[in-house]
Protein backbone atom coordinates (compact mmCIF):
# COMPACT_ATOMS: atom_id res chain seq x y z
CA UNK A 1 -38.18 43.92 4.15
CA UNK A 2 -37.67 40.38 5.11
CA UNK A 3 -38.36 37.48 2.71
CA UNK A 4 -40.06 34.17 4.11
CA UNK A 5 -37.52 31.44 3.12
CA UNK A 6 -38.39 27.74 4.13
CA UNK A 7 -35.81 25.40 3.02
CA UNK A 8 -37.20 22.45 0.75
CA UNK A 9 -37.61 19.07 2.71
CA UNK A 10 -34.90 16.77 2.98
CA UNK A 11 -34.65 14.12 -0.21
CA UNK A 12 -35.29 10.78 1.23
CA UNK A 13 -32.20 9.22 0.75
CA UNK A 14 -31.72 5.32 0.40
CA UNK A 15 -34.83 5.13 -1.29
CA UNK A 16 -34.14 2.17 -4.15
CA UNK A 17 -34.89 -1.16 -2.76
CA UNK A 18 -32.43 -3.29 -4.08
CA UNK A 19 -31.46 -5.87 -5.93
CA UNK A 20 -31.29 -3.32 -8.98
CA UNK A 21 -30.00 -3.96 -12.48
CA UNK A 22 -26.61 -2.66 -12.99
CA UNK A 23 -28.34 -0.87 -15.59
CA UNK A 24 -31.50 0.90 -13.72
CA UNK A 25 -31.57 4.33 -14.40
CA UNK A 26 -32.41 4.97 -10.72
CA UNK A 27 -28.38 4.72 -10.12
CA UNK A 28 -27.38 7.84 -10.48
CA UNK A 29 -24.14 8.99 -12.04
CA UNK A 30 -21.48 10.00 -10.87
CA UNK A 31 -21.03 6.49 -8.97
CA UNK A 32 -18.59 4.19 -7.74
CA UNK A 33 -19.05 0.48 -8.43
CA UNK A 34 -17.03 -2.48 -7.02
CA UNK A 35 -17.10 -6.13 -8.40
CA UNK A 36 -18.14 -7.96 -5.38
CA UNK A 37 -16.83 -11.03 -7.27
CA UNK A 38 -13.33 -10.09 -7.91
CA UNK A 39 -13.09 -8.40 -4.07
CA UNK A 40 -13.57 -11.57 -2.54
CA UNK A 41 -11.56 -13.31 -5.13
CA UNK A 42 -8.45 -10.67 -4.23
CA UNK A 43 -9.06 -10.86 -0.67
CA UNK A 44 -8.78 -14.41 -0.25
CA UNK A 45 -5.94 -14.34 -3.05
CA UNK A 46 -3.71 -12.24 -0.78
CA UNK A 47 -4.83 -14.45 2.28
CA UNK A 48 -3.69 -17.75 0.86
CA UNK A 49 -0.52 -15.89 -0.21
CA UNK A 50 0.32 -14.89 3.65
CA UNK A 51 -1.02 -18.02 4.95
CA UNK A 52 1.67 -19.54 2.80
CA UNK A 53 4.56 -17.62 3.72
CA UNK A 54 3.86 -17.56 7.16
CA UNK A 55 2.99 -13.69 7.37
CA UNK A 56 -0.33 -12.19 9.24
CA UNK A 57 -2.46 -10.34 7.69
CA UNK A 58 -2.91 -6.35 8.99
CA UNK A 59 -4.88 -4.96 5.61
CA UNK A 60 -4.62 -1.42 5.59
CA UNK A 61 -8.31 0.25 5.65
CA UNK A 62 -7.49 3.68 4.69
CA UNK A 63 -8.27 1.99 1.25
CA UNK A 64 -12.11 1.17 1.79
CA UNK A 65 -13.37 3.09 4.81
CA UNK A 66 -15.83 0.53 5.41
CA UNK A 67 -16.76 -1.93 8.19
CA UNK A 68 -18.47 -3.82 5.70
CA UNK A 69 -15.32 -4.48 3.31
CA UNK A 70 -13.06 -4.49 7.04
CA UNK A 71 -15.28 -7.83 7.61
CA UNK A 72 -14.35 -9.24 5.00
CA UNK A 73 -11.16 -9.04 5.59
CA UNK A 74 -11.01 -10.33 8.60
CA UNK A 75 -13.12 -13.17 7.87
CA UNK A 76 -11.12 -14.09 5.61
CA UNK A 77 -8.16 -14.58 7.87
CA UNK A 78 -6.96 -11.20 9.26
CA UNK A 79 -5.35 -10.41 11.98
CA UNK A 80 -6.07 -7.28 12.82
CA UNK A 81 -6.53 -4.02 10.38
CA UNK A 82 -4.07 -0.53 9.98
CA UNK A 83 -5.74 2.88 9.96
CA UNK A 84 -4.22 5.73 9.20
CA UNK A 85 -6.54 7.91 11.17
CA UNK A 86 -8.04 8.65 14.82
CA UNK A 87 -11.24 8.36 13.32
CA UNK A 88 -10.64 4.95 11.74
CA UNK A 89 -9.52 3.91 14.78
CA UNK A 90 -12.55 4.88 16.39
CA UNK A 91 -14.55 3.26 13.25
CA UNK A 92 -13.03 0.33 13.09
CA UNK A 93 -12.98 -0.45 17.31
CA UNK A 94 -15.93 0.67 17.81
CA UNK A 95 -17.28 -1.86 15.40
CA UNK A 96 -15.45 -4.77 16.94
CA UNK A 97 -12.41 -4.89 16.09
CA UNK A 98 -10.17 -5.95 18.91
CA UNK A 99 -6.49 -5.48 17.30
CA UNK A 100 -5.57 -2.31 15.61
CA UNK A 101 -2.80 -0.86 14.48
CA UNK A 102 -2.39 3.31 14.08
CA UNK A 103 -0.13 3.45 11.54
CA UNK A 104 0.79 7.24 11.96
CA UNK A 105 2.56 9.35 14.01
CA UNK A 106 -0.45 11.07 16.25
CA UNK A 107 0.56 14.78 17.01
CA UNK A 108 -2.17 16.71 18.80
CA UNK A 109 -4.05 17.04 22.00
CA UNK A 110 -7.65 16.38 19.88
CA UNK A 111 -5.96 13.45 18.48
CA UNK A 112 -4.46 12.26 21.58
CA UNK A 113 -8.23 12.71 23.48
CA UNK A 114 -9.82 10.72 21.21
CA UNK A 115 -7.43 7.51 21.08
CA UNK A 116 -8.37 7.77 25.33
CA UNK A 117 -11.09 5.75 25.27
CA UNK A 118 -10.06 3.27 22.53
CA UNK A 119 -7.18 2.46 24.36
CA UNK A 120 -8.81 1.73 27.49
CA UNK A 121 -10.92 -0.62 25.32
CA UNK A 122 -7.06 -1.95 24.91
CA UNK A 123 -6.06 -4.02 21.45
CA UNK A 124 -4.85 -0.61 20.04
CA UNK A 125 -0.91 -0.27 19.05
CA UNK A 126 0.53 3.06 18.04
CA UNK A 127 3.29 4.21 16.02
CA UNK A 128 6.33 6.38 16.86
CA UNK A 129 9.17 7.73 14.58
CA UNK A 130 10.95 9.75 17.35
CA UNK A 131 11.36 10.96 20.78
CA UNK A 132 8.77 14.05 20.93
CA UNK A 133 6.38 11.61 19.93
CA UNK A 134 7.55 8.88 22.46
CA UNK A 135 6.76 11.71 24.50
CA UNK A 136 3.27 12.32 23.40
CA UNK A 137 2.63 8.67 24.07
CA UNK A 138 3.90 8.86 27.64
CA UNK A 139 1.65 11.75 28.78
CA UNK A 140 -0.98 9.78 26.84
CA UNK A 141 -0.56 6.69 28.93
CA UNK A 142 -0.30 8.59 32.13
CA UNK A 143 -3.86 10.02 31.42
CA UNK A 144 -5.34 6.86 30.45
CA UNK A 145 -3.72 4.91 33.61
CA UNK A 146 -2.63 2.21 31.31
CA UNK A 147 0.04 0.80 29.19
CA UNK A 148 -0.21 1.63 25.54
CA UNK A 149 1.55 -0.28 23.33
CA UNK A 150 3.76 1.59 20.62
CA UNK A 151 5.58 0.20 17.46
CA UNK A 152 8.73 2.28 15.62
CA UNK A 153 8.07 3.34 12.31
CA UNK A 154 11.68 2.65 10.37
CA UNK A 155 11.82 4.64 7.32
CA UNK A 156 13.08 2.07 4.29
CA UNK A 157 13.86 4.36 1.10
CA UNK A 158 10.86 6.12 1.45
CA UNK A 159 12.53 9.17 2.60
CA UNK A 160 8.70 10.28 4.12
CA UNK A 161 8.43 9.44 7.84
CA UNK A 162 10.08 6.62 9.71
CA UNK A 163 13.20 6.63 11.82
CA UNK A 164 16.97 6.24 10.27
CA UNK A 165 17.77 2.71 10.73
CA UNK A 166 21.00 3.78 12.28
CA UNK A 167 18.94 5.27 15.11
CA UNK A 168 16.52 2.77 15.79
CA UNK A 169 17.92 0.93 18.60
CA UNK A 170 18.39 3.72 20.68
CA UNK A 171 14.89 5.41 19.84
CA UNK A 172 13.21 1.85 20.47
CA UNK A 173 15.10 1.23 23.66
CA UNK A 174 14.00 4.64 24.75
CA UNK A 175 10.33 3.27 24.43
CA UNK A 176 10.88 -0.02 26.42
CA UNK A 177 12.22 2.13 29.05
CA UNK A 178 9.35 4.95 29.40
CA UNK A 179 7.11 4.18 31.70
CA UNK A 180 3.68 3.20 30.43
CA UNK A 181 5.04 2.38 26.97
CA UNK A 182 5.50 -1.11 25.87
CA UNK A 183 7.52 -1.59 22.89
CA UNK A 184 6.14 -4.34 20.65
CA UNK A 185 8.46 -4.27 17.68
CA UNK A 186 8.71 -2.42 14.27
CA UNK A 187 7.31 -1.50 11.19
CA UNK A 188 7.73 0.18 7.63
CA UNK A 189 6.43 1.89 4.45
CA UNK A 190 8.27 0.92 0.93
CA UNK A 191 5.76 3.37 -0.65
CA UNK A 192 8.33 4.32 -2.96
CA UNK A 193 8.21 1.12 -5.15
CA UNK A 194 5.41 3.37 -6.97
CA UNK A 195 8.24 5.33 -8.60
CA UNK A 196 9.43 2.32 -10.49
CA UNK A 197 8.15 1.13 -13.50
CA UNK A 198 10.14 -2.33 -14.22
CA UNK A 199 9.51 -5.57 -11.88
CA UNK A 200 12.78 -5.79 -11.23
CA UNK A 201 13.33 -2.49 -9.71
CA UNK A 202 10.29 -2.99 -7.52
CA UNK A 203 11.62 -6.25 -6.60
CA UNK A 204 14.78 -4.71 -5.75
CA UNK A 205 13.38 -2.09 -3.50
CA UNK A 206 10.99 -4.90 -1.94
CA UNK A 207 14.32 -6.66 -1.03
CA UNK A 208 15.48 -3.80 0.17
CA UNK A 209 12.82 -3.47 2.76
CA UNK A 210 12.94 -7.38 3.39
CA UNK A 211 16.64 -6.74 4.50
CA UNK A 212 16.81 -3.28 6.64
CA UNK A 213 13.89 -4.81 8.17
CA UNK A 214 15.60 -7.86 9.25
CA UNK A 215 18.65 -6.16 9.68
CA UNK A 216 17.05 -3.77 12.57
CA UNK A 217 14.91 -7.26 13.90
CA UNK A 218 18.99 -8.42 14.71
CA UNK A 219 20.42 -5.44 16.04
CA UNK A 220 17.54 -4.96 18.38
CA UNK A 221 17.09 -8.32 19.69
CA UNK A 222 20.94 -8.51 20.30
CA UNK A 223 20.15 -5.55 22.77
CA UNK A 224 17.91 -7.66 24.89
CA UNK A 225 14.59 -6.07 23.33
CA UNK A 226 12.07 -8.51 22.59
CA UNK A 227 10.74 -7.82 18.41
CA UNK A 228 7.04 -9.16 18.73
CA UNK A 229 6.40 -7.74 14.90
CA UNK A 230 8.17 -6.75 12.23
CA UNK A 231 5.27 -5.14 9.99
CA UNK A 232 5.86 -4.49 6.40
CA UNK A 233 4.95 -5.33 2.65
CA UNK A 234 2.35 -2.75 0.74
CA UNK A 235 0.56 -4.46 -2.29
CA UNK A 236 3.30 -3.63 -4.43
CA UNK A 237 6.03 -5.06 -2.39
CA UNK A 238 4.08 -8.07 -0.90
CA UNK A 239 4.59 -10.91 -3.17
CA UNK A 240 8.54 -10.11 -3.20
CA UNK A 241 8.79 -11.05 0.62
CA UNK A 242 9.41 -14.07 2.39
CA UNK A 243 8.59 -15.12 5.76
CA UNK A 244 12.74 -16.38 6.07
CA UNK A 245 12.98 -12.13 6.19
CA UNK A 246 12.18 -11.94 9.30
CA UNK A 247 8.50 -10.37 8.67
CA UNK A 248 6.07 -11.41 10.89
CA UNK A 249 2.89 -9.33 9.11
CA UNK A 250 2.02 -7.69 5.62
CA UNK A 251 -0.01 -4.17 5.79
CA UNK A 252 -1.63 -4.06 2.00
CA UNK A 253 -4.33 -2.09 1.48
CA UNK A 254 -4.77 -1.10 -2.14
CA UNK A 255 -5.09 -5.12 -3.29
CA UNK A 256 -8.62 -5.29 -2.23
CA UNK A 257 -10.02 -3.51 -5.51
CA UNK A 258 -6.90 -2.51 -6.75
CA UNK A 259 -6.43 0.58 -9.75
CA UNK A 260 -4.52 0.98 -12.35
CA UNK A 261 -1.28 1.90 -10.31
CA UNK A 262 -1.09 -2.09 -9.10
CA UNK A 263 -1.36 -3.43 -12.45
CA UNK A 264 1.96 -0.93 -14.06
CA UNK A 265 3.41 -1.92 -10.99
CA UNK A 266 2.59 -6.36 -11.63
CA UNK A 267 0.49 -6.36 -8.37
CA UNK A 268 -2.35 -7.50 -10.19
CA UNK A 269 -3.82 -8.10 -13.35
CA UNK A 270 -6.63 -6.75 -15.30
CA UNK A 271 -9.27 -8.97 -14.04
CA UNK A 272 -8.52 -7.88 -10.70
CA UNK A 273 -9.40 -4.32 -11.15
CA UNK A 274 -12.49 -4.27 -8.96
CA UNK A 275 -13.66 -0.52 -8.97
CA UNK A 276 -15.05 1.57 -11.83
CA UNK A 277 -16.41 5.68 -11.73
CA UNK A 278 -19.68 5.40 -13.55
CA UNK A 279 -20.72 8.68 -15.59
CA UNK A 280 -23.20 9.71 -18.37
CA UNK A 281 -22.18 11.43 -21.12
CA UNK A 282 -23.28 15.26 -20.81
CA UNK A 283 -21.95 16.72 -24.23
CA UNK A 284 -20.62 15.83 -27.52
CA UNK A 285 -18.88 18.14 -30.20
CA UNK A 286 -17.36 15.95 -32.76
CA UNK A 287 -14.69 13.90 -31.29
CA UNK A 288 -14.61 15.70 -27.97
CA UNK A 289 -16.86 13.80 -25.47
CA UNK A 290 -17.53 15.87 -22.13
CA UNK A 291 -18.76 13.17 -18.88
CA UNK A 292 -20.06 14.45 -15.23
CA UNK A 293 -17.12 12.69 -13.63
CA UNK A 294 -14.69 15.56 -12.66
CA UNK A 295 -12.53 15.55 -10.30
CA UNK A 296 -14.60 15.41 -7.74
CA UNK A 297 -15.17 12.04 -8.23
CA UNK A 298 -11.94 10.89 -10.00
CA UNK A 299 -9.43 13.45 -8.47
CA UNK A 300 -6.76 14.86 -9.97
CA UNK A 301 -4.66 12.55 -10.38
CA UNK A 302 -2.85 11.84 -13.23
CA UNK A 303 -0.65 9.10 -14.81
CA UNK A 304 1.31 9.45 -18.03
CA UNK A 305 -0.19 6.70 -19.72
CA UNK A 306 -3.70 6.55 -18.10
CA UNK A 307 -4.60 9.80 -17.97
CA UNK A 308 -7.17 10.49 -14.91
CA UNK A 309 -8.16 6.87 -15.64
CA UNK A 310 -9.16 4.28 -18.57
CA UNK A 311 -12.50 4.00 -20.45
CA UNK A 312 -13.36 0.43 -20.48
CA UNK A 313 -15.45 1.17 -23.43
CA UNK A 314 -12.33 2.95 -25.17
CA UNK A 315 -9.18 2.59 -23.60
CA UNK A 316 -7.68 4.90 -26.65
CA UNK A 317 -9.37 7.39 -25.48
CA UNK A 318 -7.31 11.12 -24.92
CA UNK A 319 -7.54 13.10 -22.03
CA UNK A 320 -8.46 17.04 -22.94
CA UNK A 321 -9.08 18.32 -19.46
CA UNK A 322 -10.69 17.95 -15.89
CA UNK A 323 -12.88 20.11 -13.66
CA UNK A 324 -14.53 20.00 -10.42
CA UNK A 325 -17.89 18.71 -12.51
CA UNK A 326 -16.37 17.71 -16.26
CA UNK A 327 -14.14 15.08 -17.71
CA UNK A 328 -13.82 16.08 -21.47
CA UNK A 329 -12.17 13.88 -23.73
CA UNK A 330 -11.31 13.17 -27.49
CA UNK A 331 -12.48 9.44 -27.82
CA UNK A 332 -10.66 6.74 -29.78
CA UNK A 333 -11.11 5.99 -33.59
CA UNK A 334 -14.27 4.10 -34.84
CA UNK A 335 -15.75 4.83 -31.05
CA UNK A 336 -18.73 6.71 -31.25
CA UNK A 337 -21.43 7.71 -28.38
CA UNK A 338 -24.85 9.35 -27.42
CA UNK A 339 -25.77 11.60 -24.72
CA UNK A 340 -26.44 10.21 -22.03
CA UNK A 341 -24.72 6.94 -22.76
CA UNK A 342 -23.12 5.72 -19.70
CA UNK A 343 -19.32 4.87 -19.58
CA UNK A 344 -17.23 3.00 -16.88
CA UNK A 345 -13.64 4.17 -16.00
CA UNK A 346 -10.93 2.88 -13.92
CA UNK A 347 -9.34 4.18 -10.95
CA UNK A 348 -5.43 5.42 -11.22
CA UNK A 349 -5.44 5.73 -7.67
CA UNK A 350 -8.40 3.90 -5.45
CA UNK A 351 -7.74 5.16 -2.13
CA UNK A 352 -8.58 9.07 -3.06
CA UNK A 353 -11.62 7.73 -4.85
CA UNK A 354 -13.22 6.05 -2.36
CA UNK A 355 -11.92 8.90 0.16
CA UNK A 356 -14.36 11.65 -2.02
CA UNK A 357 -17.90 9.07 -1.35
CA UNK A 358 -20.44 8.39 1.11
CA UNK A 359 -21.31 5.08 0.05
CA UNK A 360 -20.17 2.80 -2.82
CA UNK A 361 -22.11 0.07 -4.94
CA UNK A 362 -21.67 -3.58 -4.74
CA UNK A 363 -22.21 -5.51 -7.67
CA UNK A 364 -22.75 -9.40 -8.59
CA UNK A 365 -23.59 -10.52 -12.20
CA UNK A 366 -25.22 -7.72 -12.95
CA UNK A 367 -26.76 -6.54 -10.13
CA UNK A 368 -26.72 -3.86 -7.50
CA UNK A 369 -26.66 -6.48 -4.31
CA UNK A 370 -25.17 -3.92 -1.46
CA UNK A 371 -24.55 0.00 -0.62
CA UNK A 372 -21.09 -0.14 1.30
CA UNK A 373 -21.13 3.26 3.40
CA UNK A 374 -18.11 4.89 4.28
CA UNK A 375 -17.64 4.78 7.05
CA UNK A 376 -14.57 6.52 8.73
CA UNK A 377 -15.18 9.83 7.29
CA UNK A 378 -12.92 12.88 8.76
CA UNK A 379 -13.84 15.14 11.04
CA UNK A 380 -12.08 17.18 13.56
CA UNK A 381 -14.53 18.23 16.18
């Protein structure tokens, strides 16, 4: 015997009109917050900074996911953006922007398929770290019937992707000379400044990337190949370079609301964390506090000091453990709480955060002002 089943109606969703108090119970927990305040103060504080030096400005969007925050960005002086995906290429294009930069190595015919159309909307660059994917470019531009410009990824220290600075002449001649390729310069990833924990050994990996990069900028142009950019600088490593390096654009990405990582590693301070995870408290036994912020909304990431993040109500606070649906803690001394009491915690790493939402909440004085979808989600159909 068969039993009728008819699925419940679909919750209206984006129901809450706002303005809404910060406080309304109608925002439900888990959530993630952003201070729209201190995001426009740190995007216009890395702006002046480049605008100083003489750099662009190529943020890196793999951090927000969202036109909206992309906007910002570029009103504030940008360039162009980085993705780090096809479909944040097709996001960000799609929504106007007319110079992009594919900061990955694209392997795959799916992949390859879908950058067609965006480069025949042209203002795309790509990124290649060695011949077979030279190769994939090639094919690529004879399918699309035009030329597609491709930077070489030099690999810094990072030891992750990028070419061996002793091979990048050859590898980037090898692109000026395909047919269909045009080579427009080089770029790199100090990503491994996050393993330091003193300024000065960030600074001296930061000058490390200021000098290969230069370094390769000489060799290459002493060839006869013309070095259009020379893309570097993370958040970390940003405020260590110089436009005498030889860097014609910074890539951060992480400065916009920044997390706990930026301020061990002096790329911000406290006042410019922008994001919080707001949870209720679900449970209570003694000193052991349980919240409904699990992994699934902070990850599982971990930092020695931090934890899977910092209570702003009660930064002494001890991490137990973390599932899929609980954070459970052992709070601080002389901090006490209620179910149901709501808590705020910062973000040890940002990008994953925002990569596990939908949407995220704006917030001015008090007040929910904006829902900020996001809006290069994956998929792979």
């Amino acid at each position: 015997m068969t039993i009728p089943f008819e699925l419940p109606p679909t919750p209206l969703l984006g129901d809450v009109s706002l303005p809404i108090d910060l406080h309304d119970e109608r925002l439900d927990t888990p959530a993630i917050l952003v201070d729209l305040d201190i995001v426009d103060l740190n995007i216009q504080s890395m702006a002046s900074f480049a605008q100083r030096e003489g750099f662009a400005m190529r943020p890196h969007t793999k951090t927000h996911k969202s036109i909206a925050m992309a906007q910002r960005q570029l009103a504030a002086g940008a360039a162009g953006l980085s993705v780090a995906t096809t479909t944040e290429a097709e996001v960000m294009m799609r929504s106007g922007v007319t110079d992009l930069l594919l900061a990955y190595p694209i392997v795959g015919r799916r992949k390859l398929d879908r950058l067609i159309p965006l480069l025949k909307m042209g203002g795309l660059t790509l990124v290649s770290d060695s011949p077979e994917i030279t190769e994939n470019y090639r094919q690529l531009a004879e399918r699309v019937g035009c030329t597609v410009p491709v930077i070489l990824e030099v690999d810094s220290g990072m030891d992750r992707a990028g070419a061996d600075p002793r091979e990048v002449t050859s590898l980037a001649l090898e692109i000026a000379r395909t047919k269909g390729l045009h080579f427009r310069g080089i770029m790199t990833h100090a990503g491994h400044a996050h393993d330091v924990l003193d300024s000065a050994g960030i600074e001296k990996i930061a000058r490390q990337e200021a000098l290969i990069m230069g370094r390769t900028r000489e060799e290459l142009e002493l060839v006869g190949l013309d070095v259009e950019v020379v893309s570097a600088g993370s958040t970390i490593t940003s405020p260590y370079l110089r436009g005498s390096d030889g860097i014609t654009e910074l890539r951060p990405g992480t400065y916009i609301y920044n997390d706990l990582r930026t301020l061990n590693r002096y790329a911000c301070t406290r006042e410019m964390l922008a994001a919080t995870a707001l949870g209720n408290v679900v449970s209570i036994n003694n000193d052991r506090i349980t919240l409904n912020t699990g992994s699934k909304t902070l990850t599982s990431t971990r930092d020695s000091i931090y934890g899977y993040g910092a209570l702003t109500s009660d930064p002494e606070a001890q991490w137990l453990r973390l599932s899929e649906e609980h954070a459970t803690l052992k709070m601080g001394s002389g901090v006490t709480y209620s179910v149901g009491d709501r808590i705020q915690i910062s973000p040890i790493h940002i990008c994953v955060w925002i990569d596990l939402q939908v949407e995220i909440y704006g917030h001015r004085n008090g007040k929910i002002l904006e829902r900020i979808r996001i809006d290069a989600m994956r998929h792979s159909l």
